[in-house]
Protein backbone atom coordinates (compact mmCIF):
# COMPACT_ATOMS: atom_id res chain seq x y z
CA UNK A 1 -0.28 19.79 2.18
CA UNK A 2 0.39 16.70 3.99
CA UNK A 3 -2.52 15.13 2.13
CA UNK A 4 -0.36 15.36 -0.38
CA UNK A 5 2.15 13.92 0.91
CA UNK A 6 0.25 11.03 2.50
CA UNK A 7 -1.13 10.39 -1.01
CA UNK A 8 2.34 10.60 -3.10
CA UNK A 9 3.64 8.09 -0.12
CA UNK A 10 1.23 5.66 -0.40
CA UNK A 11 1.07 5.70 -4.26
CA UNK A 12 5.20 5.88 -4.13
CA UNK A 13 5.38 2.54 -1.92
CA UNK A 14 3.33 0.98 -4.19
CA UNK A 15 4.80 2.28 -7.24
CA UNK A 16 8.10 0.91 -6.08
CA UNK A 17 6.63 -2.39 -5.08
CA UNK A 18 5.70 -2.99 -8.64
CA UNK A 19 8.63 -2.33 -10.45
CA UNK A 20 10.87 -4.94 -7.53
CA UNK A 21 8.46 -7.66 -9.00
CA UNK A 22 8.37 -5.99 -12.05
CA UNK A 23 12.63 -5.81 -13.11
CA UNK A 24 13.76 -8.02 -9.73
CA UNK A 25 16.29 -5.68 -8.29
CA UNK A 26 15.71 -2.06 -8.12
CA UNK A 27 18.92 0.15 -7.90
CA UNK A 28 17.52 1.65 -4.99
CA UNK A 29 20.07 2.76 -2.73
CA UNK A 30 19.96 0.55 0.75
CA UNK A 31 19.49 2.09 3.85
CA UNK A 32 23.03 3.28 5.50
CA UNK A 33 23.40 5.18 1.48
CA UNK A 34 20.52 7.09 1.95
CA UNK A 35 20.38 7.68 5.53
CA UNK A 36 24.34 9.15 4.71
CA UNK A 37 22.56 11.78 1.85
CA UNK A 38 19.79 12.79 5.15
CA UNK A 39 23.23 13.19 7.27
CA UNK A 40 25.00 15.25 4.15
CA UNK A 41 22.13 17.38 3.71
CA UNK A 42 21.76 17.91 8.04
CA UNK A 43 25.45 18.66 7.89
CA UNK A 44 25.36 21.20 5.57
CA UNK A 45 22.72 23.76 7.35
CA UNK A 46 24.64 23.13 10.61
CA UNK A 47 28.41 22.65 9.88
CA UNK A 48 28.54 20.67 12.85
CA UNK A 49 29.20 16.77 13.46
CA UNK A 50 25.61 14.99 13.13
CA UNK A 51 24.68 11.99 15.04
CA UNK A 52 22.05 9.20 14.69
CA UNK A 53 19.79 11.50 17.38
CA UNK A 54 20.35 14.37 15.35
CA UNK A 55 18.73 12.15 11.90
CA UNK A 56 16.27 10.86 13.85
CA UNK A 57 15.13 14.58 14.82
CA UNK A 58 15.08 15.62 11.59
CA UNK A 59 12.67 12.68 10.56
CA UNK A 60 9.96 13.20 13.39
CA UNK A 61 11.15 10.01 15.41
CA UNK A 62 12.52 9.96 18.73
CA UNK A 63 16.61 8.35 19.06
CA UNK A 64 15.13 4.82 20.32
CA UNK A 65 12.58 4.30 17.40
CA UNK A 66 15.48 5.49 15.01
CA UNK A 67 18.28 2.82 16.47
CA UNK A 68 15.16 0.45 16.15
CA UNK A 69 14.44 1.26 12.28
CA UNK A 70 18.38 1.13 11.35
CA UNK A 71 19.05 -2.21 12.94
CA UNK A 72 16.63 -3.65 11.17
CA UNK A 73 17.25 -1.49 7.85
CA UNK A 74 13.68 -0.28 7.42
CA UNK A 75 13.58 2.84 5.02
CA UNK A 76 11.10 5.42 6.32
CA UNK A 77 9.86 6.29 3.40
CA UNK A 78 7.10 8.38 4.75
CA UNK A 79 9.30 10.19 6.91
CA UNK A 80 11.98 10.82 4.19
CA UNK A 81 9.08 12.28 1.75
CA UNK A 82 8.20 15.17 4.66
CA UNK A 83 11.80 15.58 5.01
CA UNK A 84 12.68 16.17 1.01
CA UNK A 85 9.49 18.00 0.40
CA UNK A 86 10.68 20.46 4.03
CA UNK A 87 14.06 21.05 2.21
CA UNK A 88 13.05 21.07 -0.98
CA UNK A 89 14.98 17.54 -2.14
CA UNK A 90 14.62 15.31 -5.42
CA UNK A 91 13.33 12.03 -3.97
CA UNK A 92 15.08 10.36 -7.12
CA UNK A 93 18.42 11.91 -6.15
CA UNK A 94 17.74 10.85 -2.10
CA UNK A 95 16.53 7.10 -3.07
CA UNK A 96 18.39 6.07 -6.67
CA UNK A 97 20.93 8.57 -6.58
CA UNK A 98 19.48 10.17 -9.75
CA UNK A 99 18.89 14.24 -10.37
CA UNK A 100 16.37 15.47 -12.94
């Protein structure tokens, strides 16, 4: 299954490199937007207060590599596909705030 994965990533990253050169600015959401919808969705199956360390758990990294990724605003978009596809999540809906 992660083959999958690893092969929707890599053709996703490059599918959304095309269409910034392609139409200029995506409405992607940024960073802090979707890292919020991760938080929401954390929040939910818990009921509890969720932290930075708690995000970073669910995405596979450890708390240090996280405050490194968010400084710099660097969507782990690899890391976000394992995490939709675990909780069954519409990557439209978690990146462009679109449902099908």
């Amino acid at each position: 299954m992660h083959d999958n994965l690893s092969y929707f990533y890599k053709y996703f990253k490059i599918f959304v490199k095309i269409i910034k050169k392609v139409i200029g600015v995506l409405d992607m959401l940024d960073f802090s937007d979707i890292m919020s919808r991760i938080k929401k969705i954390l929040h939910k199956e818990s009921g509890e207060r969720i932290l930075d360390k708690d995000i970073a758990i669910a995405l596979g990294f450890a708390p240090s590599y996280y405050a490194v990724i968010k400084k710099r605003h660097k969507i782990p978009y690899k890391a976000i596909a394992l995490f939709a596809n675990e909780k069954n999540l519409s990557l439209n809906w978690i990146f462009f705030n679109k449902t099908i």
